[in-house]
C-alpha atoms as a PDB file:
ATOM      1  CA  UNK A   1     -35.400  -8.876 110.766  1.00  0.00           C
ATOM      2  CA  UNK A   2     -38.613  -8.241 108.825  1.00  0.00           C
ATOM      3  CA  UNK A   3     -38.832 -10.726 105.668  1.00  0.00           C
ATOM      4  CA  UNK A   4     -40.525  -9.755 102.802  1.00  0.00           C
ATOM      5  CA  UNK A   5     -42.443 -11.692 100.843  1.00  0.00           C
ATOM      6  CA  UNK A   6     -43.201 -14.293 103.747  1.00  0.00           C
ATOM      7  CA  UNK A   7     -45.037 -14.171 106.929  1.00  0.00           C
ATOM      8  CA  UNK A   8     -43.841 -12.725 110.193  1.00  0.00           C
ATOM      9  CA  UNK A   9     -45.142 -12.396 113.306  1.00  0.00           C
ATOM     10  CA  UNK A  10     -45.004  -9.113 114.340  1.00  0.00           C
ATOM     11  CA  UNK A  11     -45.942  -6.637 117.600  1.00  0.00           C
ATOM     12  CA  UNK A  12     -49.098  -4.264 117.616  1.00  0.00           C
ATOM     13  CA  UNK A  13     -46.962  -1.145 118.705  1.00  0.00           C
ATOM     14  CA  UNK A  14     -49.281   1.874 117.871  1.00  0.00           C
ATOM     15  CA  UNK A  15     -52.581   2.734 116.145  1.00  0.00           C
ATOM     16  CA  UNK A  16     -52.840   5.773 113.637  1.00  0.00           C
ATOM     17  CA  UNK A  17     -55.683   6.766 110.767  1.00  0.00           C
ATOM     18  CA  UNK A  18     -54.283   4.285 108.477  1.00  0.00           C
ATOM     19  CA  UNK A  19     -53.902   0.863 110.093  1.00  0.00           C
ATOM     20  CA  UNK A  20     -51.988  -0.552 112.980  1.00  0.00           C
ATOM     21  CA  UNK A  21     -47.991  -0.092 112.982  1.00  0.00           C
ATOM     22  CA  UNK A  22     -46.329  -3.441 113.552  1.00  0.00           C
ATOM     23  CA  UNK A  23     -42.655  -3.972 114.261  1.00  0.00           C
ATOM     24  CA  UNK A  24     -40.224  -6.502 114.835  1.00  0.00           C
ATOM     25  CA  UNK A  25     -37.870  -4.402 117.098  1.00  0.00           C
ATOM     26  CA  UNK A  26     -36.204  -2.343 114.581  1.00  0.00           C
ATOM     27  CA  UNK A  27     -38.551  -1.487 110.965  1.00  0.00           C
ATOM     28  CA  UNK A  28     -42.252  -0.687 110.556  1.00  0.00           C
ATOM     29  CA  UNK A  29     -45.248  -2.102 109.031  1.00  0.00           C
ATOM     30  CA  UNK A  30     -48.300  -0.563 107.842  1.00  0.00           C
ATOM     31  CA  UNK A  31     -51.688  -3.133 108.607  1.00  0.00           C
ATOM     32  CA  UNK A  32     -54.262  -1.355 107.216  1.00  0.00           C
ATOM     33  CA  UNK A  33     -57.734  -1.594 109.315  1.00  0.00           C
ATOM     34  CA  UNK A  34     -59.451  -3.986 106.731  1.00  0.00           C
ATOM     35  CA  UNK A  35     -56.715  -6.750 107.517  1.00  0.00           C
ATOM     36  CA  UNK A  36     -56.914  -5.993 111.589  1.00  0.00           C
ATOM     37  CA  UNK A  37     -58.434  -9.271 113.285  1.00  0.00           C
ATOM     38  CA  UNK A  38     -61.152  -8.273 116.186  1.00  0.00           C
ATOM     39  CA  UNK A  39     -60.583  -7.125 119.454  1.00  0.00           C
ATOM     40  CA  UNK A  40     -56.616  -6.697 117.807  1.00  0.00           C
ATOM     41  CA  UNK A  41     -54.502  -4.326 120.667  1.00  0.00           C
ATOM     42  CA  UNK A  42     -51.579  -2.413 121.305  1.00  0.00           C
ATOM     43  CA  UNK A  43     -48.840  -5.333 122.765  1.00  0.00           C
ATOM     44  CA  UNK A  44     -50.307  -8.207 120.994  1.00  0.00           C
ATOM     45  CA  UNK A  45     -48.330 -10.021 118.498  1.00  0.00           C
ATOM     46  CA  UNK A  46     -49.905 -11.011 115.029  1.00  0.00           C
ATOM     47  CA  UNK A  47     -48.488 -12.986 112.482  1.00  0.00           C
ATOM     48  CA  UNK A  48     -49.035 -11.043 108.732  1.00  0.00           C
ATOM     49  CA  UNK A  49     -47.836 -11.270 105.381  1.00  0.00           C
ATOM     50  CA  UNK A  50     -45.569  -8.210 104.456  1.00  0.00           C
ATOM     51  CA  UNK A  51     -44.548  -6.845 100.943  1.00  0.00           C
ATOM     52  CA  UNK A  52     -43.380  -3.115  99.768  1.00  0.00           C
ATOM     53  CA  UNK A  53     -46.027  -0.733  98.766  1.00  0.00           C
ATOM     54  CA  UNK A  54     -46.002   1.219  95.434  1.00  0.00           C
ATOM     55  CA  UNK A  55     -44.755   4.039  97.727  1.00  0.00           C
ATOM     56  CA  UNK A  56     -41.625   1.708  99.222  1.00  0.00           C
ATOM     57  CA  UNK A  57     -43.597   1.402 102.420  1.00  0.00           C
ATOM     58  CA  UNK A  58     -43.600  -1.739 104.145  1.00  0.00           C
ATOM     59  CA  UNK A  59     -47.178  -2.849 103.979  1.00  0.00           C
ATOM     60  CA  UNK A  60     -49.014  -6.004 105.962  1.00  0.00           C
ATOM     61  CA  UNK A  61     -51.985  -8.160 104.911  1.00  0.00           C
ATOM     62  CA  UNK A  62     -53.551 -10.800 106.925  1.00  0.00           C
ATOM     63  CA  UNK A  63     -54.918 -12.026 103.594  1.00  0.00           C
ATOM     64  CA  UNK A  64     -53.420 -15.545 102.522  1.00  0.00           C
ATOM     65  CA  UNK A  65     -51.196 -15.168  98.935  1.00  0.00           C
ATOM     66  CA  UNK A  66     -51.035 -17.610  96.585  1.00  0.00           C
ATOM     67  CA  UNK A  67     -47.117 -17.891  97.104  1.00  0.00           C
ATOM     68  CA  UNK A  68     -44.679 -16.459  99.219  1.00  0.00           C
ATOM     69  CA  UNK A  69     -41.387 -15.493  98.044  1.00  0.00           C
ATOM     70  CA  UNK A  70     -38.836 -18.688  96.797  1.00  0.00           C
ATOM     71  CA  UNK A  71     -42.498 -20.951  95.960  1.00  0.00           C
ATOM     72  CA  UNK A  72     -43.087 -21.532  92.343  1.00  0.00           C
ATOM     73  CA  UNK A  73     -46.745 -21.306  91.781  1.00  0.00           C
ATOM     74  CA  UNK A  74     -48.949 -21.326  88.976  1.00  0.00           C
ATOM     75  CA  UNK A  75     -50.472 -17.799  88.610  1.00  0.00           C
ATOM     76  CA  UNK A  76     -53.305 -16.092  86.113  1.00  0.00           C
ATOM     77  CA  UNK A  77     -52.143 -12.796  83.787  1.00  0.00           C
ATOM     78  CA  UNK A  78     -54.334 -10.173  84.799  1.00  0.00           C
ATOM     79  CA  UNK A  79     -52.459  -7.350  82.849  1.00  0.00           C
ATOM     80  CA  UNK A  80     -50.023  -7.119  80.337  1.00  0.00           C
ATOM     81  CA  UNK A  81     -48.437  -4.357  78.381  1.00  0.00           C
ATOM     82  CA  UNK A  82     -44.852  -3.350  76.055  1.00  0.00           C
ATOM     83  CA  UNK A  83     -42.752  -3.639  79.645  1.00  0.00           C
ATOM     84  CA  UNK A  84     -43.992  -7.140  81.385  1.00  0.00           C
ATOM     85  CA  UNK A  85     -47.196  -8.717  82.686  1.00  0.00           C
ATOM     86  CA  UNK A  86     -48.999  -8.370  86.081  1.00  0.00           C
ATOM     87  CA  UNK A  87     -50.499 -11.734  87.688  1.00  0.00           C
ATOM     88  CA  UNK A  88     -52.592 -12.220  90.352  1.00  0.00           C
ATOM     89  CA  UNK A  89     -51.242 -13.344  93.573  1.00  0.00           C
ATOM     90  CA  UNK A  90     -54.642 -13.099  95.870  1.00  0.00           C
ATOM     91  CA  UNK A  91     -53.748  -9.603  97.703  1.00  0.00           C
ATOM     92  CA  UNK A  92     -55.024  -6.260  96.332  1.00  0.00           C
ATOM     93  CA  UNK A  93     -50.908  -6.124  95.012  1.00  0.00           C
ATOM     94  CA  UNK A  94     -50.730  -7.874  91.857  1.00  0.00           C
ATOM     95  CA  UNK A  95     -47.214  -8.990  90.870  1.00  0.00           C
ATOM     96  CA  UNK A  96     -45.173  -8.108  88.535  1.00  0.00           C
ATOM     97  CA  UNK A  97     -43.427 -10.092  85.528  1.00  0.00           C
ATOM     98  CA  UNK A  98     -40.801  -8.404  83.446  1.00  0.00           C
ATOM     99  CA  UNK A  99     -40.328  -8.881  79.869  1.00  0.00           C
ATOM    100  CA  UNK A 100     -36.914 -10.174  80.523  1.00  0.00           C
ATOM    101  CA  UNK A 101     -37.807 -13.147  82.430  1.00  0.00           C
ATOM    102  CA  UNK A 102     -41.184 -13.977  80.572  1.00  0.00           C
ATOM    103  CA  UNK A 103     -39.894 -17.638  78.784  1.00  0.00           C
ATOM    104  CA  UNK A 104     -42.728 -16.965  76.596  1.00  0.00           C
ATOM    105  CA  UNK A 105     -44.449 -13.646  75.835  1.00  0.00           C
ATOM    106  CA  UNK A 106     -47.399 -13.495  78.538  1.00  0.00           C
ATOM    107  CA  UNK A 107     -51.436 -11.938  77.754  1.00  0.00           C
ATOM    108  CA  UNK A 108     -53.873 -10.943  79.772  1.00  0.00           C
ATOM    109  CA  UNK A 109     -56.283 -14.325  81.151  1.00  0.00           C
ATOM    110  CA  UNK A 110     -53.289 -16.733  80.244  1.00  0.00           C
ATOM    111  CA  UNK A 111     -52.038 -18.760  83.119  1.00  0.00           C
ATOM    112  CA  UNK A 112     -47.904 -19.598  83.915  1.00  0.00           C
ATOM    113  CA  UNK A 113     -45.870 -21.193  86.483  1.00  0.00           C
ATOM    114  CA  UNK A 114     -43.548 -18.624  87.756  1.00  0.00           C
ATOM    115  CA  UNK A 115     -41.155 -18.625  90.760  1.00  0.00           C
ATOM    116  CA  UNK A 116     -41.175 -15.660  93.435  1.00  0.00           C
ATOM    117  CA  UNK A 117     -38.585 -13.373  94.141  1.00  0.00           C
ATOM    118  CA  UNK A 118     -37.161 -10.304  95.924  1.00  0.00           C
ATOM    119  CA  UNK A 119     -35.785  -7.422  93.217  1.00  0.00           C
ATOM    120  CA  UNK A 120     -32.590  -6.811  94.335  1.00  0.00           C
ATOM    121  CA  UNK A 121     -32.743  -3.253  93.520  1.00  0.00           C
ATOM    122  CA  UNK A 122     -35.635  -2.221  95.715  1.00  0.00           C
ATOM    123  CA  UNK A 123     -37.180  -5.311  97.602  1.00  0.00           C
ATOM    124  CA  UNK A 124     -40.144  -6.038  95.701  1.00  0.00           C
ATOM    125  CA  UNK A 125     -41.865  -9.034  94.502  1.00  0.00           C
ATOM    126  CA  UNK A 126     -41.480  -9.972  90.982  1.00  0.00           C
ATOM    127  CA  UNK A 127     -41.709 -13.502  89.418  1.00  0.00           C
ATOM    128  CA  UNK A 128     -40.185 -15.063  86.852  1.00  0.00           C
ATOM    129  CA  UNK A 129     -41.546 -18.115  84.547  1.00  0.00           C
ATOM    130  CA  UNK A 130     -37.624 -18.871  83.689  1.00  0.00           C
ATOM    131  CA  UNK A 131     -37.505 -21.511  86.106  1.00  0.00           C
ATOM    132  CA  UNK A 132     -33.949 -23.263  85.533  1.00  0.00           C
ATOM    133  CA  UNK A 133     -32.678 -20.183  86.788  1.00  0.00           C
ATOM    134  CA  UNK A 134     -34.279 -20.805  89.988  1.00  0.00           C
ATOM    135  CA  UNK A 135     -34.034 -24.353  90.380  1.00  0.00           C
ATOM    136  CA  UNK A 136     -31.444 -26.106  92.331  1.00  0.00           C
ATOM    137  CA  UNK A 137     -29.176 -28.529  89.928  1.00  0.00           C
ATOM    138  CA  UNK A 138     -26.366 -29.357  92.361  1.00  0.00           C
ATOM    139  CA  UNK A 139     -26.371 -31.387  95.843  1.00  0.00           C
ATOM    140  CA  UNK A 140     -29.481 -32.852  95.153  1.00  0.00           C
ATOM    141  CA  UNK A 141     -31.004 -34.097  98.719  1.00  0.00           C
ATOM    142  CA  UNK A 142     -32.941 -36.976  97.415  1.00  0.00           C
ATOM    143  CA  UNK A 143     -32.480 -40.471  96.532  1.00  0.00           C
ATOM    144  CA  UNK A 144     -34.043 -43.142  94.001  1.00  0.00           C
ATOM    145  CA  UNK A 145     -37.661 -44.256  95.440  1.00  0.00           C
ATOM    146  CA  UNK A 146     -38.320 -40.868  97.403  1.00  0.00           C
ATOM    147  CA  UNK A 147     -41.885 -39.706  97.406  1.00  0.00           C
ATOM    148  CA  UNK A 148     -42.075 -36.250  96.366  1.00  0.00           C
ATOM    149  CA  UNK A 149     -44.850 -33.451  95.565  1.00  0.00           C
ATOM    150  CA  UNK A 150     -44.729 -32.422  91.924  1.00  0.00           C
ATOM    151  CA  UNK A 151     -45.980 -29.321  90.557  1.00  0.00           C
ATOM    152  CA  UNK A 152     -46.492 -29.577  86.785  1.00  0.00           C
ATOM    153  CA  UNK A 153     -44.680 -27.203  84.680  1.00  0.00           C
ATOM    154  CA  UNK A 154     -45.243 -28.153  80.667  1.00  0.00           C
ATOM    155  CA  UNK A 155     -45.086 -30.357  78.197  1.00  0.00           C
ATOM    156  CA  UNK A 156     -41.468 -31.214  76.196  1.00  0.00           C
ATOM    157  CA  UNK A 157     -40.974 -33.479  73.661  1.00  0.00           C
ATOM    158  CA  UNK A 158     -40.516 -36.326  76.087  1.00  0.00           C
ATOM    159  CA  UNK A 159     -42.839 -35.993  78.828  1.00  0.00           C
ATOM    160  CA  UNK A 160     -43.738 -33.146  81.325  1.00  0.00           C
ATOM    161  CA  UNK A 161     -41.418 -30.622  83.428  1.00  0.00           C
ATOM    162  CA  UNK A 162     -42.318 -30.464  87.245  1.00  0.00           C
ATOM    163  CA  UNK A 163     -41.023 -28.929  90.101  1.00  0.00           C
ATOM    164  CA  UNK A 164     -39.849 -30.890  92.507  1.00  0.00           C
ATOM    165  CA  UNK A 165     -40.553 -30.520  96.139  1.00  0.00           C
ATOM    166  CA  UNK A 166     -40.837 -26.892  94.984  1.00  0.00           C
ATOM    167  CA  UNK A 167     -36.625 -26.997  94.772  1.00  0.00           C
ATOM    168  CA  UNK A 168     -35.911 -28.924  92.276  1.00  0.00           C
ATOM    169  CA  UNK A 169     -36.809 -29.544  87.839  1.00  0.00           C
ATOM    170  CA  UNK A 170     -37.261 -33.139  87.057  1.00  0.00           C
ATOM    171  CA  UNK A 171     -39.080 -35.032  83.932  1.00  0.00           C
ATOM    172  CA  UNK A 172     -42.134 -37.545  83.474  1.00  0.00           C
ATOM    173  CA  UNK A 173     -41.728 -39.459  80.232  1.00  0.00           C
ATOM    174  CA  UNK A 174     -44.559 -39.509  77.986  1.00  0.00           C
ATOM    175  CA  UNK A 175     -44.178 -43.235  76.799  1.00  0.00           C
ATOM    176  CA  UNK A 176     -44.982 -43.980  81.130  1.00  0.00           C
ATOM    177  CA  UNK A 177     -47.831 -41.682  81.288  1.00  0.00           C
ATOM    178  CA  UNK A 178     -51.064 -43.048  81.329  1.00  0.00           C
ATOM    179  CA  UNK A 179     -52.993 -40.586  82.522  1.00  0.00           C
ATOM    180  CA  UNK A 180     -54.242 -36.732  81.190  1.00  0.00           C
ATOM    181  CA  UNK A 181     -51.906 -33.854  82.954  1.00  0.00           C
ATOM    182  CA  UNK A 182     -52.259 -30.429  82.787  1.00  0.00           C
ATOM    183  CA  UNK A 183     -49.854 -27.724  83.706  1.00  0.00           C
ATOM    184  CA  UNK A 184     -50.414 -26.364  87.426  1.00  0.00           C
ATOM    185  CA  UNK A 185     -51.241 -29.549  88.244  1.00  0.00           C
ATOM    186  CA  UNK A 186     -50.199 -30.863  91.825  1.00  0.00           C
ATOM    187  CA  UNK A 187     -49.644 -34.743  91.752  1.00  0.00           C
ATOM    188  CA  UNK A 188     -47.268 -37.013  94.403  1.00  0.00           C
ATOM    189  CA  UNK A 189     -44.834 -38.476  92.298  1.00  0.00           C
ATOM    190  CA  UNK A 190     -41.598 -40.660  92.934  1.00  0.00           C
ATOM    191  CA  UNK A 191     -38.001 -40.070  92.128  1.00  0.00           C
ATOM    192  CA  UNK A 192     -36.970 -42.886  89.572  1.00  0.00           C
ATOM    193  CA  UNK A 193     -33.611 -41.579  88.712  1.00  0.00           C
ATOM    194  CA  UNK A 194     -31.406 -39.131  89.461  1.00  0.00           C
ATOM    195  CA  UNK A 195     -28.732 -38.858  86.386  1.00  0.00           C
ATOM    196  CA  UNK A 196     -24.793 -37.331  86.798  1.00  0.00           C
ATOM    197  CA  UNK A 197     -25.469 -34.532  85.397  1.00  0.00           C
ATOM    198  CA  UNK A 198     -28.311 -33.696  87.876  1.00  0.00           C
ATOM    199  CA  UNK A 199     -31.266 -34.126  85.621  1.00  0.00           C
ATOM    200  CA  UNK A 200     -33.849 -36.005  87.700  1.00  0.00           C
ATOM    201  CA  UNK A 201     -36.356 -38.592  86.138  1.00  0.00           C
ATOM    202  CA  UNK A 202     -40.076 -39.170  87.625  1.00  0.00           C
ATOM    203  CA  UNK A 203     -42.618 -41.624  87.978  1.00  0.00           C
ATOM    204  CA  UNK A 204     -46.066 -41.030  88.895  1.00  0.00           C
ATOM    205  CA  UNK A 205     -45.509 -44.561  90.742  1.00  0.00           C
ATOM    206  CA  UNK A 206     -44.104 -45.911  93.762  1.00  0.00           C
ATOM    207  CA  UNK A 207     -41.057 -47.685  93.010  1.00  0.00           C
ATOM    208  CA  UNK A 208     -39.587 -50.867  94.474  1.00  0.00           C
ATOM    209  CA  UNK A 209     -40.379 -54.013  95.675  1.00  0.00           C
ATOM    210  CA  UNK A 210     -42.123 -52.708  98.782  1.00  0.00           C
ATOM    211  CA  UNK A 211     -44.897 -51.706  96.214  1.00  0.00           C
ATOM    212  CA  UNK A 212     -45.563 -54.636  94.442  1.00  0.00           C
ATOM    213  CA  UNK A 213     -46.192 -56.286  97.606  1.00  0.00           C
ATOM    214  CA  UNK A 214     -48.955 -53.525  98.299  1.00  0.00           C
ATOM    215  CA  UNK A 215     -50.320 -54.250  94.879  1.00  0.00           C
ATOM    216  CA  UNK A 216     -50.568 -57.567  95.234  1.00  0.00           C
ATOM    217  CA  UNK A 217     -52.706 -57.703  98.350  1.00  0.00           C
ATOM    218  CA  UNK A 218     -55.122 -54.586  96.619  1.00  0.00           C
ATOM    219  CA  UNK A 219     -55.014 -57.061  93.372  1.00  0.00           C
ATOM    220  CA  UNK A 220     -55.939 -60.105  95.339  1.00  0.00           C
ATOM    221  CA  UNK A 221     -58.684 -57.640  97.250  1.00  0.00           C
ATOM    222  CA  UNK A 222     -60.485 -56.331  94.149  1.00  0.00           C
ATOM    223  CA  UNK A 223     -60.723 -59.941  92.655  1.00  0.00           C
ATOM    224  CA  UNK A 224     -62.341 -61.030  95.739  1.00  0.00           C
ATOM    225  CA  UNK A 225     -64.449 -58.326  95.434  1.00  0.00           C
ATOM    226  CA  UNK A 226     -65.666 -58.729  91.687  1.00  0.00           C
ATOM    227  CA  UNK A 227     -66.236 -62.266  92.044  1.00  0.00           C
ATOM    228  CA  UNK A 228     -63.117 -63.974  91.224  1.00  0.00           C
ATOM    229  CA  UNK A 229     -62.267 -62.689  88.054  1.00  0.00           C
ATOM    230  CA  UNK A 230     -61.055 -59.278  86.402  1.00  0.00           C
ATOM    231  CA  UNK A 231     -60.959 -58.704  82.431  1.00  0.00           C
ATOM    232  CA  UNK A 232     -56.976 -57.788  82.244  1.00  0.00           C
ATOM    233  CA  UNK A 233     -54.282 -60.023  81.676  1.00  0.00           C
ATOM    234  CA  UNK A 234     -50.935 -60.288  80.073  1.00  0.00           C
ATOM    235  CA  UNK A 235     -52.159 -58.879  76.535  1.00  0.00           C
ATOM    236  CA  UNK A 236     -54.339 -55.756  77.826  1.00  0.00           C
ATOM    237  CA  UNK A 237     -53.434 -52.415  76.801  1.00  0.00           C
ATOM    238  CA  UNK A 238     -51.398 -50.252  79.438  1.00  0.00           C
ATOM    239  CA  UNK A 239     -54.480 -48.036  79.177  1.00  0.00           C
ATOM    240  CA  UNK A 240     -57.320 -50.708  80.291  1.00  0.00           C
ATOM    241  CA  UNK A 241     -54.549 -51.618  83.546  1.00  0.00           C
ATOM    242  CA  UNK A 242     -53.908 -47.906  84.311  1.00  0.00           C
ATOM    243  CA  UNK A 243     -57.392 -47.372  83.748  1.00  0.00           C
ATOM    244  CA  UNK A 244     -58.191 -49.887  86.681  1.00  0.00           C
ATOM    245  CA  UNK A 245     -55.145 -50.232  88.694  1.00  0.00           C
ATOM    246  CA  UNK A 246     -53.023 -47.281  88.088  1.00  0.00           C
ATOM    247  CA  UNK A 247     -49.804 -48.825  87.776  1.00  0.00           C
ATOM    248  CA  UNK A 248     -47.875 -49.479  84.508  1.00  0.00           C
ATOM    249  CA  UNK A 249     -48.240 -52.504  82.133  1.00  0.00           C
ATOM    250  CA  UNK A 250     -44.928 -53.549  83.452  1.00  0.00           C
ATOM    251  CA  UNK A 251     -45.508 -52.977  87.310  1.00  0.00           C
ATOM    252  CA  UNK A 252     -49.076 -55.083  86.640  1.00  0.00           C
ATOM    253  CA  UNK A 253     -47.461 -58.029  85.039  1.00  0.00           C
ATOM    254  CA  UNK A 254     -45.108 -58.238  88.143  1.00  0.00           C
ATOM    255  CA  UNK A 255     -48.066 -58.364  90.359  1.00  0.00           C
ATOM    256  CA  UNK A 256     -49.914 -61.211  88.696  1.00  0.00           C
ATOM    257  CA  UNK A 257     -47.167 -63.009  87.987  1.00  0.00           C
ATOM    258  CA  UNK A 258     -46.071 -63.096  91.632  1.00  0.00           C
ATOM    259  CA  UNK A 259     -49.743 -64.032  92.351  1.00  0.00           C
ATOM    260  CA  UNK A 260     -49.607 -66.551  90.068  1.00  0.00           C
ATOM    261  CA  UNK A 261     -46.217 -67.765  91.249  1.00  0.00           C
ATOM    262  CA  UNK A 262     -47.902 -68.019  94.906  1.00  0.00           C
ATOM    263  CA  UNK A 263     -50.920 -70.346  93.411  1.00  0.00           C
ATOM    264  CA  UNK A 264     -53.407 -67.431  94.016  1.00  0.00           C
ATOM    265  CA  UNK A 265     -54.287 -66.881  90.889  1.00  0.00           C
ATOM    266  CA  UNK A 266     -54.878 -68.199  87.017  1.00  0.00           C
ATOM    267  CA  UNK A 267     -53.849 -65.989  84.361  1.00  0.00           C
ATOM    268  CA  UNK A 268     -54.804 -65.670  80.466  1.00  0.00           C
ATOM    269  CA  UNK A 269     -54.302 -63.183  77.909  1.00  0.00           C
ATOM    270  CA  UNK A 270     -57.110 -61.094  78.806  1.00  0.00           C
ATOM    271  CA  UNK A 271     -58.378 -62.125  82.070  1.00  0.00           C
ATOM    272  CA  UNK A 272     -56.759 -63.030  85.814  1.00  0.00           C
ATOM    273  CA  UNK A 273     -59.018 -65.810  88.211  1.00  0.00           C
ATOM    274  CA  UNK A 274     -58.739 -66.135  91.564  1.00  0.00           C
ATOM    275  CA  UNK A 275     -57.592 -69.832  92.504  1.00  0.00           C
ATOM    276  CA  UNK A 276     -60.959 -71.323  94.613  1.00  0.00           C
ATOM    277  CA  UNK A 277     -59.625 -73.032  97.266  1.00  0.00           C
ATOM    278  CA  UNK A 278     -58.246 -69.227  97.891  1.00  0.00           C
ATOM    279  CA  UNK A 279     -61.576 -67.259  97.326  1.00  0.00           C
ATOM    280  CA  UNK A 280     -62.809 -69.989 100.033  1.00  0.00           C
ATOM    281  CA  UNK A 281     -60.959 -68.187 102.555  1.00  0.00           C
END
């Protein structure tokens, strides 16, 4: 069975003024001769994208998309008008956006993230930037201190939306954030929480004590490295440690304090020194 809006590797089964025809055993596809690879023949297989041409053919394209169908991706307005928008999806098909599941009204040049999906009606590819009605809230298959891919979605008033592992909605809270995002951004984040009723909190850093211990030696490493001593203690700003370190306030006091707790290090309110019968070693 032929899937639209994803890639399938398909048969070269006959050659006509168009393009090659391409089947799976039972439907047709259309490859037009600008997408045929080289020395391309009757009885080989080739692996194409496939979608549903204006005229409800099915069409193939060797040409990479942006996103298949079921990705959420974050895609540029190239049209807009009364009915919905049109954004670019890297094929010569555009795709299309109805009013109804624009979250916000969408102009030409502005940029979205949108989720991909099949019309129902007549198998195309539309997209939708209403993305809780895509996500999955229930039988979450992740636990506290997984590393996951994020995909940023907006700002709220307490943090940013991403996508999760391109399934699921979660949060970064502003107050934890020490860094500039931007929406479309792709960062590797961490699951922090995951709340009854399915809302899913995120860090930007690894959590657990398995990271501290990492920390610790790349702390102990850098002070080597800048002579013994690095300006941040316990009353820097979370800014001048994320600056440095990326890792919280909180995560960096753990650090030197187990450093310090090990006789590695001295610590003052705006400095940490590296013991020197250590930086001997």
């Amino acid at each position: 069975m032929i899937a639209i809006g994803q890639y399938n590797d398909l048969r070269i089964i006959n050659k006509t003024e168009a393009g090659l025809i391409l089947t799976e055993g039972d439907k047709e596809v259309l490859l037009p001769y600008n997408d045929v690879p080289k020395n391309a023949e009757i009885g080989d297989n080739i692996t194409v994208f496939v979608y549903v041409h204006k005229d409800g053919r099915l069409m193939g394209t060797t040409k990479k998309p942006l996103a298949c169908v079921g990705d959420f991706a974050y895609l540029t307005v190239v049209d807009d008008s009364e009915d919905g928008a049109f954004m670019d999806l890297g094929l010569d098909k555009d795709i299309y956006v109805p009013k109804r599941e624009q979250k916000r009204p969408m102009f030409k040049g502005d940029r979205h993230v949108v989720y991909i999906f099949l019309d129902e009606s007549n198998d195309r590819m539309v997209a939708s930037s209403r993305l809780t009605n895509f996500v999955e809230e229930e039988d979450i298959d992740l636990e506290e201190g997984d590393e996951v891919s994020l995909l940023i979605v907006d700002r709220s008033d307490l943090g940013y939306n991403a996508i999760v592992d391109n399934k699921y909605i979660g949060l970064l809270y502003t107050n934890e954030l020490f860094d500039v995002l931007n929406p479309g951004e792709l960062r590797k984040g961490w699951i922090k929480k995951i709340r009854v009723e399915g809302k899913i909190d995120l860090s930007l850093q690894p959590m657990g004590y398995g990271h501290i211990l990492d920390t610790k030696d790349s702390v102990l490493e850098e002070l080597k490295e800048s002579g013994g001593v690095i300006a941040l203690g316990d009353k820097s700003t979370p800014e001048e440690i994320y600056a440095r370190f990326k890792i919280s306030k909180n995560a960096f006091k753990k650090v030197i304090g187990g450093l310090y707790k090990d006789r590695l290090i001295t610590i003052s309110d705006h400095e940490i020194k590296i013991l020197i019968d250590h930086e001997a070693e």
